[in-house]
Structures are given as C-alpha cells and as structure tokens.
PDB file of N, CA and C in Angstrom:
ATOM      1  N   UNK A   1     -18.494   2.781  -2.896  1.00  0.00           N
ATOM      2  CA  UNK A   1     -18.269   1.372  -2.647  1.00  0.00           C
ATOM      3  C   UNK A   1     -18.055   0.674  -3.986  1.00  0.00           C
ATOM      4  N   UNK A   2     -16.814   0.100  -4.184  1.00  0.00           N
ATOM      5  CA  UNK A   2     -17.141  -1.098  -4.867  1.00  0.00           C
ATOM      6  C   UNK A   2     -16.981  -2.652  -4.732  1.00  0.00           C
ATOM      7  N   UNK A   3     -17.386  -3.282  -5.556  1.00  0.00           N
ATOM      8  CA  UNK A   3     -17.342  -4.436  -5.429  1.00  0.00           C
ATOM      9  C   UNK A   3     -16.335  -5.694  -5.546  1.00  0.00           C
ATOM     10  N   UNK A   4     -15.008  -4.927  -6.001  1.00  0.00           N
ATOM     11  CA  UNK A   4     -14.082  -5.705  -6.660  1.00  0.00           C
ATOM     12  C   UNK A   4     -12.884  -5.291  -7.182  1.00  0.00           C
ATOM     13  N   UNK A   5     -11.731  -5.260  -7.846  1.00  0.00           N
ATOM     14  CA  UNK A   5     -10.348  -4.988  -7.819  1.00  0.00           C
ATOM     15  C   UNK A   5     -10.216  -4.717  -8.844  1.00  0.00           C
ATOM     16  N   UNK A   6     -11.399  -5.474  -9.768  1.00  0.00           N
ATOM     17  CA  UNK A   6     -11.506  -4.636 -11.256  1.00  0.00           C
ATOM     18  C   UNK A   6     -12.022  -3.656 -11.167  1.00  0.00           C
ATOM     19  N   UNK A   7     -13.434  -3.549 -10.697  1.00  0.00           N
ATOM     20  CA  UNK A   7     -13.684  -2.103 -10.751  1.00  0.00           C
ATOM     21  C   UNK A   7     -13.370  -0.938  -9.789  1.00  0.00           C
ATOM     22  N   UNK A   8     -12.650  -1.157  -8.909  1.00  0.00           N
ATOM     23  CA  UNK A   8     -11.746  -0.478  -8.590  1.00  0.00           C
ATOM     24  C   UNK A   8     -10.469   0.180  -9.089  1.00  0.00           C
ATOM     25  N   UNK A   9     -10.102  -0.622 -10.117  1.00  0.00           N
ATOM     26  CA  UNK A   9      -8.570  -0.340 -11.121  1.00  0.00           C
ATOM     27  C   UNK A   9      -9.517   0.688 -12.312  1.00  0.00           C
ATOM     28  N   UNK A  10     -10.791   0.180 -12.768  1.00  0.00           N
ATOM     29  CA  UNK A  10     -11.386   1.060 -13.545  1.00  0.00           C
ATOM     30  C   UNK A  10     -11.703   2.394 -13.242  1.00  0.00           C
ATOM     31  N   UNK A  11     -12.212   2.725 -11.818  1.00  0.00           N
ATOM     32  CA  UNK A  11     -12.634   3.505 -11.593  1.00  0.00           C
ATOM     33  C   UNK A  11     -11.488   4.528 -11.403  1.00  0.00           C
ATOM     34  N   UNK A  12     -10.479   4.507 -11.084  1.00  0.00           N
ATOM     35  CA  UNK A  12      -9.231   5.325 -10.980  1.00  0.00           C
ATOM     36  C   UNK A  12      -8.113   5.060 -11.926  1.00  0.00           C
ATOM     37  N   UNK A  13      -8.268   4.172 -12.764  1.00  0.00           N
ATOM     38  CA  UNK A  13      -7.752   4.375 -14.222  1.00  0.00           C
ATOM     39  C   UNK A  13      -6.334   3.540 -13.809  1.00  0.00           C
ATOM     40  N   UNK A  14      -6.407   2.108 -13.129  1.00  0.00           N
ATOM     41  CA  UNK A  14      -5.030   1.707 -12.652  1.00  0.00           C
ATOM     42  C   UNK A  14      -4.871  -0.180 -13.487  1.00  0.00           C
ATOM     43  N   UNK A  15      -4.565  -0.353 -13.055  1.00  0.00           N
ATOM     44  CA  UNK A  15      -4.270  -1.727 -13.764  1.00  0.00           C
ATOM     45  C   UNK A  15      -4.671  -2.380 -12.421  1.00  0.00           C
ATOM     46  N   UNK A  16      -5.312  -3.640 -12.792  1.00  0.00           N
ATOM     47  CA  UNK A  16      -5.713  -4.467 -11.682  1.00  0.00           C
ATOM     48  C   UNK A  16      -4.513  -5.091 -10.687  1.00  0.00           C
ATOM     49  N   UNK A  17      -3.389  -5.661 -11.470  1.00  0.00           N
ATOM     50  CA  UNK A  17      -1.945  -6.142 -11.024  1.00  0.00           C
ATOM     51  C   UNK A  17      -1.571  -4.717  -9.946  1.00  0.00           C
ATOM     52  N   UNK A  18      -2.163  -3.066 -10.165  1.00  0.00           N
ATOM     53  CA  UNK A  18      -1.795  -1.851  -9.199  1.00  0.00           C
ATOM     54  C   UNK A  18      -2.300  -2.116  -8.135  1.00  0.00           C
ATOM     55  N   UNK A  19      -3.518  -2.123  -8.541  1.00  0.00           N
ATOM     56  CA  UNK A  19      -4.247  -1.936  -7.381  1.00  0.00           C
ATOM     57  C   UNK A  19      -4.190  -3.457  -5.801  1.00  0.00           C
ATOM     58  N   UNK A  20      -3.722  -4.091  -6.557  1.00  0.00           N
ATOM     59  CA  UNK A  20      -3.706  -5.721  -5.324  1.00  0.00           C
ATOM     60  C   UNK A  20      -2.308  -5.071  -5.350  1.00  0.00           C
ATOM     61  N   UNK A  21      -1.026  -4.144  -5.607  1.00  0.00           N
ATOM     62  CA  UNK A  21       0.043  -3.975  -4.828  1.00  0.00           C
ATOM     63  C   UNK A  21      -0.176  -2.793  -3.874  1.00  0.00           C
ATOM     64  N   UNK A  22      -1.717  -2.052  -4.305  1.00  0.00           N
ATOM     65  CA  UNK A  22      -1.749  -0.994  -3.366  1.00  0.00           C
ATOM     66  C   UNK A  22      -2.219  -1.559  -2.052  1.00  0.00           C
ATOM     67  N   UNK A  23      -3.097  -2.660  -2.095  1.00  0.00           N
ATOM     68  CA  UNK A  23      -3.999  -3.043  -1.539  1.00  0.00           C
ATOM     69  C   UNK A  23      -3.068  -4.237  -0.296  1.00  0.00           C
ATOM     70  N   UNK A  24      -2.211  -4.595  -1.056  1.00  0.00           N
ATOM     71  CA  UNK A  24      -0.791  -5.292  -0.173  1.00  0.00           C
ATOM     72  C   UNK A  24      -0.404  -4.779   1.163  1.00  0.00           C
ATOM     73  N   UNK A  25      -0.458  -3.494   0.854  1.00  0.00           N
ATOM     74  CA  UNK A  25       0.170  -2.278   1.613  1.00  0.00           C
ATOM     75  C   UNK A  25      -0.678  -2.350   2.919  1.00  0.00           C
ATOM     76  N   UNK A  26      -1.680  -2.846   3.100  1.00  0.00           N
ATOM     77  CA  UNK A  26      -2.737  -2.758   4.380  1.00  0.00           C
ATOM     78  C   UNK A  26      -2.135  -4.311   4.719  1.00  0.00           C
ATOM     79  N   UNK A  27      -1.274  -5.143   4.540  1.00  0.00           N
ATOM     80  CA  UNK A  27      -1.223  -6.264   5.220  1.00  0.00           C
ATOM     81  C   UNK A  27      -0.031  -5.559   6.026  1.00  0.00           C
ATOM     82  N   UNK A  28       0.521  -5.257   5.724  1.00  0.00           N
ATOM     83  CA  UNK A  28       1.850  -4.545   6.720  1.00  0.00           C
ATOM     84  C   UNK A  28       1.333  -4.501   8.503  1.00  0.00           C
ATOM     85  N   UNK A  29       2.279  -4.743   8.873  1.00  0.00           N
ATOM     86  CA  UNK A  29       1.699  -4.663  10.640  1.00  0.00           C
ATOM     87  C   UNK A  29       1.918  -3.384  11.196  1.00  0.00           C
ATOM     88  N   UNK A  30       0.711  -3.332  11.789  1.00  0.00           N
ATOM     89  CA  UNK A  30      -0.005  -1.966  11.780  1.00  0.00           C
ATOM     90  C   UNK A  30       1.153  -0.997  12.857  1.00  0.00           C
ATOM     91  N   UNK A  31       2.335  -1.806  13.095  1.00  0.00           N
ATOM     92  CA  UNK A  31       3.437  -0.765  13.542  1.00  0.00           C
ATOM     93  C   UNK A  31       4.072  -0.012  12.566  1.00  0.00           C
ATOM     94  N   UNK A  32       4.019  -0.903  11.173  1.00  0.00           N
ATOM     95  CA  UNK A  32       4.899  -0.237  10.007  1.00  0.00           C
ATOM     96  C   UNK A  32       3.917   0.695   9.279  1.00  0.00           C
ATOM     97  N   UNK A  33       2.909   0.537   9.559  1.00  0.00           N
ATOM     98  CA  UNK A  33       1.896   1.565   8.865  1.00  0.00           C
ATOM     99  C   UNK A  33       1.633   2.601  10.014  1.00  0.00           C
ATOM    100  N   UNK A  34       1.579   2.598  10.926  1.00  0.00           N
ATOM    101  CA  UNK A  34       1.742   3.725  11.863  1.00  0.00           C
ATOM    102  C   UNK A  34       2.792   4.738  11.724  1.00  0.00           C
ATOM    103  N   UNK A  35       3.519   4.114  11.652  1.00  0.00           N
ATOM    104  CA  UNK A  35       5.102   4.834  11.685  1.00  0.00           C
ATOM    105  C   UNK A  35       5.216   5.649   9.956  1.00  0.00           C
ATOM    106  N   UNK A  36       5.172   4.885   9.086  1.00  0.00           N
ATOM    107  CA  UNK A  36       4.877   5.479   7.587  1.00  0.00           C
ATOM    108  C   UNK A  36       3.373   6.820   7.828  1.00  0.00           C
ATOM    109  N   UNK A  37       2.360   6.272   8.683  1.00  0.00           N
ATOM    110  CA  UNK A  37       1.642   7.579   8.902  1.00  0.00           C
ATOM    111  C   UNK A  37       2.195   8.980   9.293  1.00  0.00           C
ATOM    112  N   UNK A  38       2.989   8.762  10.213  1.00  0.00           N
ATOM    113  CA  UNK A  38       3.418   9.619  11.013  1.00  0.00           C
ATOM    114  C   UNK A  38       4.587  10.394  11.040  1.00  0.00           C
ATOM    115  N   UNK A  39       5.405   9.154   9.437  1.00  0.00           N
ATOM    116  CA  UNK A  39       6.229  10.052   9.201  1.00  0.00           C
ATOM    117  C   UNK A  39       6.201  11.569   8.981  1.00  0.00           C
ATOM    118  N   UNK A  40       7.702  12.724   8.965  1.00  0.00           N
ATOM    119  CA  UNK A  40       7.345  13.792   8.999  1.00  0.00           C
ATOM    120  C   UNK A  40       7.237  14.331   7.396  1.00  0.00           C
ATOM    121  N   UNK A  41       6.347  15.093   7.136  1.00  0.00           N
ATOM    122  CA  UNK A  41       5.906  15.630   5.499  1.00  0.00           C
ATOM    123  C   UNK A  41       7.147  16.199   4.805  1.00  0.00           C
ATOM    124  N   UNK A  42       7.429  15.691   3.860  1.00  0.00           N
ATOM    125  CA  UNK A  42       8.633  16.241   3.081  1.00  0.00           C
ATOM    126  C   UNK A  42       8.042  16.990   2.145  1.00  0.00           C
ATOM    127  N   UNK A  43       9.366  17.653   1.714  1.00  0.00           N
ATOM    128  CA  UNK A  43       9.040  18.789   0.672  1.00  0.00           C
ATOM    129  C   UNK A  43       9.582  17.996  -0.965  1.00  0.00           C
ATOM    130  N   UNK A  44      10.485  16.762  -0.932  1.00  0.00           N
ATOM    131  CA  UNK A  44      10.962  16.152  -1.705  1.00  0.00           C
ATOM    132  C   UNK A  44      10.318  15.180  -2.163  1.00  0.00           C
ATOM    133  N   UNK A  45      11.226  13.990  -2.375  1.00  0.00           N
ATOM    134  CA  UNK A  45      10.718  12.399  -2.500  1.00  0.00           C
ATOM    135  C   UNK A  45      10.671  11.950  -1.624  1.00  0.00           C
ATOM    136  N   UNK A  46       9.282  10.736  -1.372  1.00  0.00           N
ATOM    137  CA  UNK A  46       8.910   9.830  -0.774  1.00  0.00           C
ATOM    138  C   UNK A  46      10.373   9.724  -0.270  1.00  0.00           C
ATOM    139  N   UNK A  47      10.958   9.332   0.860  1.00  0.00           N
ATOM    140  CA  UNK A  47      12.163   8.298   1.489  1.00  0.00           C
ATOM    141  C   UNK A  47      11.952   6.831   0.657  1.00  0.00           C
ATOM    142  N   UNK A  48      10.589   6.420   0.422  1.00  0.00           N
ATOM    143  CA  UNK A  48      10.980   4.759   0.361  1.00  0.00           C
ATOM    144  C   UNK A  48       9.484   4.666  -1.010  1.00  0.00           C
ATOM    145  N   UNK A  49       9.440   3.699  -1.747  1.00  0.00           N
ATOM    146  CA  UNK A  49       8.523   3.533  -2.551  1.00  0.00           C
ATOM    147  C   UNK A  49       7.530   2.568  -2.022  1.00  0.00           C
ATOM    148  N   UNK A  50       7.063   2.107  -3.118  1.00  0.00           N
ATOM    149  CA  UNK A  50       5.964   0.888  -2.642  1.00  0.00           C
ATOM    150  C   UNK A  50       6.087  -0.297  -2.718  1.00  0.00           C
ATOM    151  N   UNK A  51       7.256  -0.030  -3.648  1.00  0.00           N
ATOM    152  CA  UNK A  51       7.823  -0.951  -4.539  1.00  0.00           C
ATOM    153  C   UNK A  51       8.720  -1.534  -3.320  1.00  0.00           C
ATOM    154  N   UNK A  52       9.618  -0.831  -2.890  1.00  0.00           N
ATOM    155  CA  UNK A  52      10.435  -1.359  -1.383  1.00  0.00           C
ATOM    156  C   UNK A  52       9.699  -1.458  -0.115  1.00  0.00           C
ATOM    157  N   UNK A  53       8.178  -1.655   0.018  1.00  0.00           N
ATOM    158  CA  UNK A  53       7.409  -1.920   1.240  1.00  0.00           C
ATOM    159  C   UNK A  53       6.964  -3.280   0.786  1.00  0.00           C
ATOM    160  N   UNK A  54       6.753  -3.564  -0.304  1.00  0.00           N
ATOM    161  CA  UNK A  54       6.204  -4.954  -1.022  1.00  0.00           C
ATOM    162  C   UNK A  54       6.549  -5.964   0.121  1.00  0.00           C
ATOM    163  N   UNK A  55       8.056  -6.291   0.164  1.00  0.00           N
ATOM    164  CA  UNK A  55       8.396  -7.432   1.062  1.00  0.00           C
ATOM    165  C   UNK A  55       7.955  -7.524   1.879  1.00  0.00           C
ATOM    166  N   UNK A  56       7.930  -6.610   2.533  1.00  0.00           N
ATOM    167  CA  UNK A  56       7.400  -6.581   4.339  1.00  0.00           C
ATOM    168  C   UNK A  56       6.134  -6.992   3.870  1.00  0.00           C
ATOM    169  N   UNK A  57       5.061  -7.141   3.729  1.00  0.00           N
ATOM    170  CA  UNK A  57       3.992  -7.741   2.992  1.00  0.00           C
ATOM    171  C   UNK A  57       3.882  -8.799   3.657  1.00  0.00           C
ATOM    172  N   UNK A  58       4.967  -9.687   2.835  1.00  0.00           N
ATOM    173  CA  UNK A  58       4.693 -11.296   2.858  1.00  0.00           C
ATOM    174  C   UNK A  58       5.269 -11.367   4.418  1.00  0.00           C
ATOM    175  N   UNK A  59       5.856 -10.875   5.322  1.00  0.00           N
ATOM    176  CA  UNK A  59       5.604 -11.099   6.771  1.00  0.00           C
ATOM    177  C   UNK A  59       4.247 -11.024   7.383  1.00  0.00           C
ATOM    178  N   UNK A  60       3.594 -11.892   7.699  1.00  0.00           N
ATOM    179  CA  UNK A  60       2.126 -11.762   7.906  1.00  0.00           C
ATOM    180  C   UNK A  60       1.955 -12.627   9.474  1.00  0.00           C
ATOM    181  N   UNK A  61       2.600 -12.290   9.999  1.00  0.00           N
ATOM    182  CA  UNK A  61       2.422 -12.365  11.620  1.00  0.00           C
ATOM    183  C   UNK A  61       2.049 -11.629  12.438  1.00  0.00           C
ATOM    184  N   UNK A  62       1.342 -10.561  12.320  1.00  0.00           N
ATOM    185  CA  UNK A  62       0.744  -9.635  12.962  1.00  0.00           C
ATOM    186  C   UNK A  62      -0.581  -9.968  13.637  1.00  0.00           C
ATOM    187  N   UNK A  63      -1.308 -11.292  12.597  1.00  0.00           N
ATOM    188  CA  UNK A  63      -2.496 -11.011  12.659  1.00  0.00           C
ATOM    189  C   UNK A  63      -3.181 -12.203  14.081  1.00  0.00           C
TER     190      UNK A  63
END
C-alpha cells in the first residue's frame, strides 16, 4: 500500500508526471479496458501505446 503518487513513482523508479498518466488509464470506460484486457497476446508490439489511450481519458461519461 501506498499513500500517494509520489511514493508510488519512488517506489518503482517512475516520475510522478508517469505515474498520474498510468493512473489515467483506469478512467477509461470499463468497455475500453475490457476489450484492451482481452485483447489477443502478441508476439510483437503493443497495437496502440498509452500515449494514444490518453484522450479517451478525458471522455468521462461512464461514471
């Protein structure tokens, strides 16, 4: 457990600005995170980054 976004970025060695874009990623509506679950396992690259899920983000009508 921790307490916070700093020590969370500390504890895994990330920059605080990382970790609130990792943490972005759970606002997504839980159809687009289903579907990214379930995608099928590649042997390559990711299809899409994190960096191109960002937007969908700021759609926040799910909730």
């Amino acid at each position: 457990m921790v307490n916070n976004r700093a020590e969370l970025a500390r504890r895994y060695d990330l920059s605080r600005a990382r970790v609130t874009q990792i943490l972005m990623l759970l606002q997504l509506a839980p159809e687009i995170q289903e579907h990214i679950l379930n995608m099928p396992k590649s042997t390559g690259r990711f299809p899409f980054s994190e960096r191109r899920l960002r937007p969908l983000t700021m759609f926040n009508d799910h909730h």
